[in-house]
N, C-alpha and C. Protein backbone atom coordinates (compact mmCIF):
# COMPACT_ATOMS: atom_id res chain seq x y z
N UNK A 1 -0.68 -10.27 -42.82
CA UNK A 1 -1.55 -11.02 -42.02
C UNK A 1 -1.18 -11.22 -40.59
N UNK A 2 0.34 -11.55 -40.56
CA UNK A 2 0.29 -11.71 -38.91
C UNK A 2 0.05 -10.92 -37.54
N UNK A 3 0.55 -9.83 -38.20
CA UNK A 3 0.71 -8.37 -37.36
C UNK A 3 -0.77 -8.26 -36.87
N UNK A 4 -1.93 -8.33 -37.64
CA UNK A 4 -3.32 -8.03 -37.53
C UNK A 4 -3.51 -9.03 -36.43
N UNK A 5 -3.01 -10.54 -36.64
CA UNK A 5 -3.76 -11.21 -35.77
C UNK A 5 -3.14 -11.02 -34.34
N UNK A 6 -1.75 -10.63 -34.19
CA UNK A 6 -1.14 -10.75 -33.05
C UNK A 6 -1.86 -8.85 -32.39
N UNK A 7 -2.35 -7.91 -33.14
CA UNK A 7 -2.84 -6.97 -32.66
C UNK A 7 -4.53 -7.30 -32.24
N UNK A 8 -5.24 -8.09 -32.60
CA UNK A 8 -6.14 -8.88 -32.32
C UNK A 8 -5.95 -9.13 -30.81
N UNK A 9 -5.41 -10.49 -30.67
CA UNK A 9 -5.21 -11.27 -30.24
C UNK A 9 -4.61 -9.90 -28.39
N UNK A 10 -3.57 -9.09 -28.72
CA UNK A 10 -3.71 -7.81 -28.03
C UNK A 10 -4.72 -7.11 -27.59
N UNK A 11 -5.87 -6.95 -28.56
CA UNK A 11 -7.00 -6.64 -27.89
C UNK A 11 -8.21 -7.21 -27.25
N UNK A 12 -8.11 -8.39 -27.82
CA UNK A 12 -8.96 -9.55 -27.19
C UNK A 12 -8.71 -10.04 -25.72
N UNK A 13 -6.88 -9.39 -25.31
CA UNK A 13 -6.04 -9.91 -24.10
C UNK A 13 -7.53 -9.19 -22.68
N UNK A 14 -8.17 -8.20 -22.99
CA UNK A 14 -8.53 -7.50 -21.40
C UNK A 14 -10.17 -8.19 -21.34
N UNK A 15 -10.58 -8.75 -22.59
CA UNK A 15 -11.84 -9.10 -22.76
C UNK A 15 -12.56 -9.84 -21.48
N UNK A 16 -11.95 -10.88 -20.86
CA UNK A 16 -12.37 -11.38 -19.68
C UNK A 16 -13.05 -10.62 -18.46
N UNK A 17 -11.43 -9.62 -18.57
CA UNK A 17 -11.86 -8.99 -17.61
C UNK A 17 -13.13 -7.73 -17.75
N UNK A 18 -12.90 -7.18 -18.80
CA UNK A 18 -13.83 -5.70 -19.21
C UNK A 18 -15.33 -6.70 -18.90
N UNK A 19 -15.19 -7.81 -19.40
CA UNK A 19 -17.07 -8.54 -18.89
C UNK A 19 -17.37 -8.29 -17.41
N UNK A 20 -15.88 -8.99 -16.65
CA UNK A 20 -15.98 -9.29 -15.52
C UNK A 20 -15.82 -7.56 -14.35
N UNK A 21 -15.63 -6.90 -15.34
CA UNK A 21 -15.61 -5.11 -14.64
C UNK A 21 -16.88 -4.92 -14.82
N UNK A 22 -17.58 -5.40 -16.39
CA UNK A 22 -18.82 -4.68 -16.78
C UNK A 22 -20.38 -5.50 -15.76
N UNK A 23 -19.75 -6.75 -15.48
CA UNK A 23 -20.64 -7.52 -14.75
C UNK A 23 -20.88 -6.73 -13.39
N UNK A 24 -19.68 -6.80 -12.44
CA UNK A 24 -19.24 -6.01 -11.27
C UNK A 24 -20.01 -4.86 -11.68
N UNK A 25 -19.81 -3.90 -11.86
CA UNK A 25 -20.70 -2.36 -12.68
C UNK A 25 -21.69 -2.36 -12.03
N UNK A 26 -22.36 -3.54 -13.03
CA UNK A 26 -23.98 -3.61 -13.48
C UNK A 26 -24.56 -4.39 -12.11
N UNK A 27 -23.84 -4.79 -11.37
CA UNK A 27 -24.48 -5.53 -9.66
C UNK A 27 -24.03 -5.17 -8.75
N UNK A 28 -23.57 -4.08 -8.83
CA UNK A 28 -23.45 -3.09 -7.62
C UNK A 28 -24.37 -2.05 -7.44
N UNK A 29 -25.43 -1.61 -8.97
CA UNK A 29 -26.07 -0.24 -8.89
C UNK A 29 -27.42 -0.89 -7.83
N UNK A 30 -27.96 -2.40 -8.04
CA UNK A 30 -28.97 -2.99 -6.76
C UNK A 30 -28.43 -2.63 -6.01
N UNK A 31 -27.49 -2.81 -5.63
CA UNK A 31 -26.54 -3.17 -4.42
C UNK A 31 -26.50 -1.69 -3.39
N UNK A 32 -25.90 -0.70 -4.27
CA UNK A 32 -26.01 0.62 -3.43
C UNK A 32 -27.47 0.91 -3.58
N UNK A 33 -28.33 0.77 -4.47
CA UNK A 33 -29.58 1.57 -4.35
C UNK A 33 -30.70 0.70 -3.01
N UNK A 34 -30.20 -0.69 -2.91
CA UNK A 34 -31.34 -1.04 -1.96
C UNK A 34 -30.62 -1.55 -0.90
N UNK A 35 -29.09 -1.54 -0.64
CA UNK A 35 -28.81 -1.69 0.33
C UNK A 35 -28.04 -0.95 1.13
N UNK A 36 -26.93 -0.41 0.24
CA UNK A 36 -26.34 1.22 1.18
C UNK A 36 -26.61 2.18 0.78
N UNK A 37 -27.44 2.81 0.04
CA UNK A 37 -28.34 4.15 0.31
C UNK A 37 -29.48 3.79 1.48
N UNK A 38 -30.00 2.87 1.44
CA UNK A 38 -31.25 3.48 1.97
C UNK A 38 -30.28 3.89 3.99
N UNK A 39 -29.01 3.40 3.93
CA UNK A 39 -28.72 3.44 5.14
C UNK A 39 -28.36 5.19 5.46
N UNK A 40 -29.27 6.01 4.94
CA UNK A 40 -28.66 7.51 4.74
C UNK A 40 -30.04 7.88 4.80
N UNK A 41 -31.13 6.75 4.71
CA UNK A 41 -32.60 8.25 5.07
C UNK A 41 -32.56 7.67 6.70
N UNK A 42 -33.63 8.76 7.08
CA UNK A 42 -33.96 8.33 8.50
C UNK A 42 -34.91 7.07 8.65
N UNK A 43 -35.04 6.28 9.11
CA UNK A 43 -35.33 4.98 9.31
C UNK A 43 -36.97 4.59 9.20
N UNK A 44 -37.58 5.92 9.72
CA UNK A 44 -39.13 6.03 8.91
C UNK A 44 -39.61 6.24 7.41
N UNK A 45 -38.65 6.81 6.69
CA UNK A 45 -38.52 6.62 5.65
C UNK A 45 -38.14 5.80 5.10
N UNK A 46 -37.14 4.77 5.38
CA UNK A 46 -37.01 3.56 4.37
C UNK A 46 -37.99 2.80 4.44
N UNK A 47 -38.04 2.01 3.47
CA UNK A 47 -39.21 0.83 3.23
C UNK A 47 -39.18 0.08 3.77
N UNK A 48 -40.21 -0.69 4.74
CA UNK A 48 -39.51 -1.64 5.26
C UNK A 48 -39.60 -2.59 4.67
N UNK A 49 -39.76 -3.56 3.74
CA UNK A 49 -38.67 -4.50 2.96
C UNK A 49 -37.64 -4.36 2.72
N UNK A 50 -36.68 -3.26 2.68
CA UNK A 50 -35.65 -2.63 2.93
C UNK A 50 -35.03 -2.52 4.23
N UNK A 51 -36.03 -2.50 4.95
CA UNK A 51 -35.51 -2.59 6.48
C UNK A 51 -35.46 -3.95 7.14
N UNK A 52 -36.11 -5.22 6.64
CA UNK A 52 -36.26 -5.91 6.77
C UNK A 52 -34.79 -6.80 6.32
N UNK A 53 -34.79 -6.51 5.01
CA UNK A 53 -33.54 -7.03 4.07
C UNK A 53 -32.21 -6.44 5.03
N UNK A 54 -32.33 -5.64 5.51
CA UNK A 54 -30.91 -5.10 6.38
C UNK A 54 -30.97 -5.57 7.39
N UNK A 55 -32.10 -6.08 7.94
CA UNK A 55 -32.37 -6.40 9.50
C UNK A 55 -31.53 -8.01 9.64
N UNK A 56 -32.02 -8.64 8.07
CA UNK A 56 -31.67 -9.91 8.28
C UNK A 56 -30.14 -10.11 8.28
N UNK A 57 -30.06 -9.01 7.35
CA UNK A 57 -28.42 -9.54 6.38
C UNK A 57 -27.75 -9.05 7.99
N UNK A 58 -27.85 -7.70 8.71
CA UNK A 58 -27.07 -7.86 10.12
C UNK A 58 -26.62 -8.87 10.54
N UNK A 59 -28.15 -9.41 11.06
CA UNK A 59 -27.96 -10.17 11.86
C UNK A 59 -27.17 -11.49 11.81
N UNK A 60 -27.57 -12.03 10.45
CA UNK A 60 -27.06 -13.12 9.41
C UNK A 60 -25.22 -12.74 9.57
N UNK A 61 -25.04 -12.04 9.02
CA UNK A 61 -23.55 -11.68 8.74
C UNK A 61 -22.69 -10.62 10.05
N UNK A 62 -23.31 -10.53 11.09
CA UNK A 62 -23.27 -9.50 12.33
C UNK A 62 -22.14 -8.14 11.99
N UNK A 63 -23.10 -7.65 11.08
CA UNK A 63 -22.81 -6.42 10.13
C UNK A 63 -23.16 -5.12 11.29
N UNK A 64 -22.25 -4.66 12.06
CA UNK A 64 -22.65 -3.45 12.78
C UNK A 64 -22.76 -2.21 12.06
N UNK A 65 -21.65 -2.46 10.68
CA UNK A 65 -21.93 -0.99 10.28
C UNK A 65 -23.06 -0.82 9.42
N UNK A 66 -23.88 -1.94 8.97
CA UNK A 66 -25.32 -1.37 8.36
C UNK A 66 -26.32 -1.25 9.06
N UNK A 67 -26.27 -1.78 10.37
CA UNK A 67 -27.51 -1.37 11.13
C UNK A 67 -27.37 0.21 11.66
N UNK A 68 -26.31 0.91 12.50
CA UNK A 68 -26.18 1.86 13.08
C UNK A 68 -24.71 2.16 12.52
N UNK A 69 -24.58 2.77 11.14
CA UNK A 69 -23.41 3.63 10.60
C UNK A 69 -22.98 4.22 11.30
N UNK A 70 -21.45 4.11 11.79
CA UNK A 70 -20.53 5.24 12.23
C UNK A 70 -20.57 6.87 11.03
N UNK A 71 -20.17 7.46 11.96
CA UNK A 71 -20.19 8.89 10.88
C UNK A 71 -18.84 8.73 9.47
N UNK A 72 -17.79 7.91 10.16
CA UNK A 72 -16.66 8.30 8.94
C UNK A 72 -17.73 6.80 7.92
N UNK A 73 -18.48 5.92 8.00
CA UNK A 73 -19.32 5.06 7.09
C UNK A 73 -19.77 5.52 6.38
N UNK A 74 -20.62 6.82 7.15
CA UNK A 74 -21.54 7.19 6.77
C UNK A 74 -21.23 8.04 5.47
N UNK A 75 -20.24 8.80 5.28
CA UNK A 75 -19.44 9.60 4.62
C UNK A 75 -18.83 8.46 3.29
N UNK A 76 -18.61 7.41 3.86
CA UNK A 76 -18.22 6.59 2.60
C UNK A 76 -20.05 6.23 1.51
N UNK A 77 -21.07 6.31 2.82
CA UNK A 77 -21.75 6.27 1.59
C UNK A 77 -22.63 7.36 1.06
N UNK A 78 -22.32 8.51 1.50
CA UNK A 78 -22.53 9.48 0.51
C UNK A 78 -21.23 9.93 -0.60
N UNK A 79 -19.90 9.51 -0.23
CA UNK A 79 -19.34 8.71 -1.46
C UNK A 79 -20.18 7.99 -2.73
N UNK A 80 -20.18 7.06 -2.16
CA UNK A 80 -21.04 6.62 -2.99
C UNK A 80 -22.19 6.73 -3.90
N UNK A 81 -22.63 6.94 -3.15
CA UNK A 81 -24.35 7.84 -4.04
C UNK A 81 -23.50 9.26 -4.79
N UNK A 82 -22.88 9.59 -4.21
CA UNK A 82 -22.48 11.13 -5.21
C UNK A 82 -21.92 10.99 -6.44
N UNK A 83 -20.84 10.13 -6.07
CA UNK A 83 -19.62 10.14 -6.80
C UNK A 83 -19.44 8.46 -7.63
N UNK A 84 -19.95 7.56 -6.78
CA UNK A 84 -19.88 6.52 -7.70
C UNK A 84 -21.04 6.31 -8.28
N UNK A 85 -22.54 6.04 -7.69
CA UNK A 85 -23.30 5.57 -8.47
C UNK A 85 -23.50 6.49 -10.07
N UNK A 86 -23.27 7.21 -10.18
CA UNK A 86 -23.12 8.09 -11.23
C UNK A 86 -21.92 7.36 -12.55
N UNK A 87 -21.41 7.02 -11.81
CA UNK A 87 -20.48 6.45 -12.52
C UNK A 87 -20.20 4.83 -13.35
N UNK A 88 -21.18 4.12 -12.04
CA UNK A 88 -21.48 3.01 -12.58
C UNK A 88 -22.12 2.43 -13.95
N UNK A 89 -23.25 3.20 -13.97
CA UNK A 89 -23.59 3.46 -15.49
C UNK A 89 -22.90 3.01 -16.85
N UNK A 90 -22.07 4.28 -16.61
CA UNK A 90 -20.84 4.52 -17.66
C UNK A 90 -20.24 3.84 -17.98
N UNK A 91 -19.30 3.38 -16.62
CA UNK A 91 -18.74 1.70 -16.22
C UNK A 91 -19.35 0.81 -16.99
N UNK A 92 -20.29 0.38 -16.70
CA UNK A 92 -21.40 -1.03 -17.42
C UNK A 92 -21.31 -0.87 -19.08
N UNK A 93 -21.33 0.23 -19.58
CA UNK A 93 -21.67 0.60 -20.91
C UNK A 93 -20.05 0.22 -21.53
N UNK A 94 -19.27 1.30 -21.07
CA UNK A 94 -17.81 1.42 -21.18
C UNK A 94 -17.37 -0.28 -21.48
N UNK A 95 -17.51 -1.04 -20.28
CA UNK A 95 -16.89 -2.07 -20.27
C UNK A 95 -17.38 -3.78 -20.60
N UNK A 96 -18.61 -3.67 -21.09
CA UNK A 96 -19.25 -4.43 -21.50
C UNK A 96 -19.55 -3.78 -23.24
N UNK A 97 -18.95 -2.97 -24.05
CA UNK A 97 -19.29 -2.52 -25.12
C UNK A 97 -17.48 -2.93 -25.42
N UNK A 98 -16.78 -2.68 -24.39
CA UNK A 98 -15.19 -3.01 -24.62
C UNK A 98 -14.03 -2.10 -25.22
N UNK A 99 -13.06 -2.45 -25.41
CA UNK A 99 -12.31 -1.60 -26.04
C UNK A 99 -12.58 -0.17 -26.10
N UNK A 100 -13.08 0.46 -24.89
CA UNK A 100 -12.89 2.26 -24.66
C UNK A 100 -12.04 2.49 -23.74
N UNK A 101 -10.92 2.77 -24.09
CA UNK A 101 -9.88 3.08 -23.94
C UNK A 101 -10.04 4.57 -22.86
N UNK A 102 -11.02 5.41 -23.15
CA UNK A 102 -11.44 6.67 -22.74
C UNK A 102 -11.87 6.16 -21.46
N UNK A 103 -12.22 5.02 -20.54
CA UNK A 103 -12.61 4.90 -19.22
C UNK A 103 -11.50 5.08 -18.22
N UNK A 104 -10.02 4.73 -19.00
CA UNK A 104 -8.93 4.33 -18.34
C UNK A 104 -9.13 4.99 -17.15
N UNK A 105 -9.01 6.86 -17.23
CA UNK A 105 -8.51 7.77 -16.08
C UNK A 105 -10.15 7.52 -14.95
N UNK A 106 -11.16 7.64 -15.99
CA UNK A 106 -12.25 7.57 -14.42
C UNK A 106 -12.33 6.38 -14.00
N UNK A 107 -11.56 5.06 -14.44
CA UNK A 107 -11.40 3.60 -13.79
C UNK A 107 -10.47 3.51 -12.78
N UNK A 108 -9.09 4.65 -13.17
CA UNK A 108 -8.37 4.38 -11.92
C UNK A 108 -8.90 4.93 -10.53
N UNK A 109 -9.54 6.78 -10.90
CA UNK A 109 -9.67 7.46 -10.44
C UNK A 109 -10.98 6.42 -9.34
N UNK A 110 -11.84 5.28 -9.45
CA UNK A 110 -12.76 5.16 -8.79
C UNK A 110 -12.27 3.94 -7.76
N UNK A 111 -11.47 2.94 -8.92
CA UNK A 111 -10.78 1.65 -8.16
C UNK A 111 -9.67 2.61 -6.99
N UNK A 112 -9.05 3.78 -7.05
CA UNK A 112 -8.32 3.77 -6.07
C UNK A 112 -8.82 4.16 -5.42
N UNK A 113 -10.80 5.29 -5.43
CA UNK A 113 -11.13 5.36 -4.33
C UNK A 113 -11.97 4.03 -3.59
N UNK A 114 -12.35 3.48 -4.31
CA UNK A 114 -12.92 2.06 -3.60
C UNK A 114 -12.07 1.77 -2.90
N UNK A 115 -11.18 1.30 -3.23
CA UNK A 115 -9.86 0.45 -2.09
C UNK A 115 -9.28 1.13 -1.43
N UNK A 116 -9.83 2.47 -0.98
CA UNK A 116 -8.98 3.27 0.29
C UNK A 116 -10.20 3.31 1.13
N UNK A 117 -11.19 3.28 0.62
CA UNK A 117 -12.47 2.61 1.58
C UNK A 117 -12.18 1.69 2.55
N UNK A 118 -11.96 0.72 1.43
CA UNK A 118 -12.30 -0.65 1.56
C UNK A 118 -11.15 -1.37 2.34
N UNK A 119 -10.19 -0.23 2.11
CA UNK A 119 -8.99 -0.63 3.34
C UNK A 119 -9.46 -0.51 4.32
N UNK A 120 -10.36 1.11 5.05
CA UNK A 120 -10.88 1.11 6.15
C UNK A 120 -11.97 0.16 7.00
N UNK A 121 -12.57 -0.07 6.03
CA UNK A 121 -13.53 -1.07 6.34
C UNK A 121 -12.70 -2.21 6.91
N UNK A 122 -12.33 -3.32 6.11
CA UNK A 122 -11.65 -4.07 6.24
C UNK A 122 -10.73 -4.16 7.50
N UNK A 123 -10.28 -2.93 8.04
CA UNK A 123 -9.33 -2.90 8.85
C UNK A 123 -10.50 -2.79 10.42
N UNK A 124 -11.45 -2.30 10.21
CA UNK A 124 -12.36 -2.12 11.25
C UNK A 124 -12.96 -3.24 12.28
N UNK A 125 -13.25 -3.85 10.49
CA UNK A 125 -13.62 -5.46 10.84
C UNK A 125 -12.58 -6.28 11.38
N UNK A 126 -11.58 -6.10 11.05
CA UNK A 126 -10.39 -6.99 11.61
C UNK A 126 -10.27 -6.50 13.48
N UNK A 127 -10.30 -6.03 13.12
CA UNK A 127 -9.40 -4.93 14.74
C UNK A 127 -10.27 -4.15 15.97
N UNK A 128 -11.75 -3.44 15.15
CA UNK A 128 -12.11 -3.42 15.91
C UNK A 128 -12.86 -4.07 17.41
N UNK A 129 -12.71 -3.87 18.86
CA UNK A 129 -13.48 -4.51 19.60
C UNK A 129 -14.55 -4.17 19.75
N UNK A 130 -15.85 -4.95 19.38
CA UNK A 130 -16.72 -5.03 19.07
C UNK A 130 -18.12 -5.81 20.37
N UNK A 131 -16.85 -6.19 21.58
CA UNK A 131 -17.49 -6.46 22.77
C UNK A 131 -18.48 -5.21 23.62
N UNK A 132 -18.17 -4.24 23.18
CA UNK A 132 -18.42 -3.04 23.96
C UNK A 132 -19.40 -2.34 23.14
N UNK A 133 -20.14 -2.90 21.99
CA UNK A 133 -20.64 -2.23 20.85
C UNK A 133 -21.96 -2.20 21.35
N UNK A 134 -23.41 -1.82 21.42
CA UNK A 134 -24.18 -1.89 21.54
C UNK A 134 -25.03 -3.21 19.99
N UNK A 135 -24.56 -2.85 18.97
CA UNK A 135 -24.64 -3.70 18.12
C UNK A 135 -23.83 -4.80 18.50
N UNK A 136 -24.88 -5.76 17.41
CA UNK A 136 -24.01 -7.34 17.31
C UNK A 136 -22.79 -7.47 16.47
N UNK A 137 -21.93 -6.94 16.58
CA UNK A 137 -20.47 -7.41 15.65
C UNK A 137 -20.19 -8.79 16.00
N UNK A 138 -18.79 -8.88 14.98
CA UNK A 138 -18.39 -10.19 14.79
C UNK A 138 -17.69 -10.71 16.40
N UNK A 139 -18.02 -11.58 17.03
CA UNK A 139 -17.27 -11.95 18.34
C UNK A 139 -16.34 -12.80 18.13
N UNK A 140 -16.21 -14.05 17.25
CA UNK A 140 -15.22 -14.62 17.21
C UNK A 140 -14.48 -14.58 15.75
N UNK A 141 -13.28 -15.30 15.32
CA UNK A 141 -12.69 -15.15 14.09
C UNK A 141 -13.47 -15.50 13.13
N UNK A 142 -14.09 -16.32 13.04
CA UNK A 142 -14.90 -17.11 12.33
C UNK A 142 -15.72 -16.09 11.83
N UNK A 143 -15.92 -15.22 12.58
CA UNK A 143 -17.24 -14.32 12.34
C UNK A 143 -16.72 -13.31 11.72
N UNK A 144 -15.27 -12.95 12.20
CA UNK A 144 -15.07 -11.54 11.45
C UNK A 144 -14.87 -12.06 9.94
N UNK A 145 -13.80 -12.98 9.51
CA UNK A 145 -13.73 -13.64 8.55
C UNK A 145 -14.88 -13.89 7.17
N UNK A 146 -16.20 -14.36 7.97
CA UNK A 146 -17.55 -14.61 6.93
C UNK A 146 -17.88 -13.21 6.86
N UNK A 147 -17.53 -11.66 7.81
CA UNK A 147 -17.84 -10.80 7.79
C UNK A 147 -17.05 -10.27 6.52
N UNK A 148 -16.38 -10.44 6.66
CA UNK A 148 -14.67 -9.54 5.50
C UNK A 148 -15.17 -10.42 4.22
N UNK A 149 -15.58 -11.94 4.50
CA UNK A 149 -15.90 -12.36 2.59
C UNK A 149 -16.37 -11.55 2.42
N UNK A 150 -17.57 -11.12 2.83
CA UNK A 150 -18.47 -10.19 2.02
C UNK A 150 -18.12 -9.07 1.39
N UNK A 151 -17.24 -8.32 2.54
CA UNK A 151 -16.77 -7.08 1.86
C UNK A 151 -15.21 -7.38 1.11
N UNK A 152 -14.29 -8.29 0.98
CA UNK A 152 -13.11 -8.34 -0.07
C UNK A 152 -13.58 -8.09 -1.40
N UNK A 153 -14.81 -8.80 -2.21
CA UNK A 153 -14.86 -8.40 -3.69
C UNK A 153 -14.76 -7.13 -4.11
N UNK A 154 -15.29 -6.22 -3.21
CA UNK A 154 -15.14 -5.01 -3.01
C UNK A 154 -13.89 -3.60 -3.20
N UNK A 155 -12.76 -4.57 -2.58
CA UNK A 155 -11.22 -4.59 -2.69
C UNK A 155 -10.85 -5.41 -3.99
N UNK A 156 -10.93 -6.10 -4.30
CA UNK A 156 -10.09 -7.28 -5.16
C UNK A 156 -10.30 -6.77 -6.46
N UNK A 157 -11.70 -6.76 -6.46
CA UNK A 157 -12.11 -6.09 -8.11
C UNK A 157 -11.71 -4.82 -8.49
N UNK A 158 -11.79 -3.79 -7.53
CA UNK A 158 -11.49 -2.42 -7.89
C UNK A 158 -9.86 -2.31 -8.04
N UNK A 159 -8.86 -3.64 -7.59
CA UNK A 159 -7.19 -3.42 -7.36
C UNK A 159 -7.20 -4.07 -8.72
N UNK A 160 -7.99 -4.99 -9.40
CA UNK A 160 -7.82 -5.83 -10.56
C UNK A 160 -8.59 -4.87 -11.88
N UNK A 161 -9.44 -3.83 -11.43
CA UNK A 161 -9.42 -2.99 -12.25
C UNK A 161 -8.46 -1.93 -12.46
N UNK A 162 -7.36 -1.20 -11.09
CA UNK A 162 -6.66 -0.70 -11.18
C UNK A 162 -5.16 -1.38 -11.98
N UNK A 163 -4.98 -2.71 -11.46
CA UNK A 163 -4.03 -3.11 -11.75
C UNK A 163 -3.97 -3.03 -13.67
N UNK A 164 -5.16 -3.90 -14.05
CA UNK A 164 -5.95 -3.55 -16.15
C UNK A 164 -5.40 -2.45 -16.14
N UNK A 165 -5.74 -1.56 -15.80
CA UNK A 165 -5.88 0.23 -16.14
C UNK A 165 -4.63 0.72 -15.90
N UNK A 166 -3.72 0.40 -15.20
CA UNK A 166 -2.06 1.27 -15.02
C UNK A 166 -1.48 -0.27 -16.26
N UNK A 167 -1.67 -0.86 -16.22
CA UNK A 167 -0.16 -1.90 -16.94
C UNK A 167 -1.36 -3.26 -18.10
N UNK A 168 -2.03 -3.32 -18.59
CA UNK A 168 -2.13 -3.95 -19.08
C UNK A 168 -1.92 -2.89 -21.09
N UNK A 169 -1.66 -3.33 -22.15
CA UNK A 169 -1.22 -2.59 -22.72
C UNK A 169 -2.32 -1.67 -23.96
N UNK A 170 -3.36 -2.85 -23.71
CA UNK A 170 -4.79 -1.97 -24.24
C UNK A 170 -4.82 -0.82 -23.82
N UNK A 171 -4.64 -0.33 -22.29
CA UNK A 171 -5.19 0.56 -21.77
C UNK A 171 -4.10 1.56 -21.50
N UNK A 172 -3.03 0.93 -21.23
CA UNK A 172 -1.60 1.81 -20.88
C UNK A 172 -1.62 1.79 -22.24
N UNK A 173 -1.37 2.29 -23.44
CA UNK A 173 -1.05 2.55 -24.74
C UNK A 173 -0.87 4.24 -24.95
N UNK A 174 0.33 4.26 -25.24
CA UNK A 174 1.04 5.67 -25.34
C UNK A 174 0.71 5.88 -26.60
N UNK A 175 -0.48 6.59 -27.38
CA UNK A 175 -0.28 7.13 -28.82
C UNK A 175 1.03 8.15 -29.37
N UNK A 176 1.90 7.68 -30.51
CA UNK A 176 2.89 8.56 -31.28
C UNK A 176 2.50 8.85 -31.94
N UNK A 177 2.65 10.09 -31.63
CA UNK A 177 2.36 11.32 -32.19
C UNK A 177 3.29 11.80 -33.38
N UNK A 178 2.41 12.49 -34.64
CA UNK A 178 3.51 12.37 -36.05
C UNK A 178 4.27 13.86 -36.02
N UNK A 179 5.79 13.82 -36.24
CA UNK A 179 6.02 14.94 -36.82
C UNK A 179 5.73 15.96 -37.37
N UNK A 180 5.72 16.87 -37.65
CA UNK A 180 5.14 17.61 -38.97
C UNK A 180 6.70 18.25 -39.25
């Protein structure tokens, strides 16, 4: 009896989080489909309730890179649309169904590309001067700061999915293999 419950109790250990990966997943696929894809058609083509929704959140959050994407942005979000939204899916299913062990390698493989993004980003917002921009960027700390909340979950979740996925022991689990 005990062994079962303490192997239980082992697999029950990632449950929080696999919700809180599978949640993340499942509210990011809005997220890229109506707010950083549409920043990849030409601007007569997006909808404008779509254009509208970007117009505000700019201005609201003095977001330079969703109004007028730099080219290396721009590249992060055809990242995205290629390579992650495809993936998200899977993600949602994977980690809200639980215990699939089989997501491990395309979980690291996506959390470490998110957060080499999301380093850039992050670092842009911090550092870049933004006085000289034709867009409204962040002018004072205050601003870059409410700017970066937005984008840290971004970072945090994908390092807390990497971190699950290399060392927690659900997922790091070495199968032994039998003699013959």
């Amino acid at each position: 009896g005990g062994g079962r419950g303490a192997a239980r109790a082992m697999a029950a250990g990632p449950r929080w989080r696999e919700r809180l990966f599978g949640l993340y997943f499942l509210s990011h696929i809005p997220v890229t489909l109506l707010v950083d894809l549409p920043l990849l058609l030409p601007g007569g083509l997006r909808p404008r309730a779509l254009t509208e929704l970007l117009e505000w959140y700019t201005s609201t959050f003095r977001d330079p890179l969703m109004l007028q994407p730099p080219a290396w942005f721009k590249a992060f979000m055809y990242c995205e649309a290629i390579l992650q939204l495809p993936f998200f899916p899977v993600a949602v299913y994977a980690f809200l169904k639980g215990g699939c062990r089989w997501i491990r390698t395309p979980a690291i493989i996506y959390s470490t590309h998110a957060a080499t993004t999301l380093f850039a980003i992050l670092a842009h917002i911090l550092f870049h001067d933004f006085s000289q921009s034709e867009q409204l960027g962040p002018q004072t700390q205050r601003e870059r700061l409410t700017l970066l909340s937005v984008y840290v979950p971004y970072l945090l979740i994908p390092l807390l999915i990497l971190v699950t996925m290399l060392y927690h022991p659900h997922y790091n689990h070495v199968e032994k293999r039998k003699r013959k």
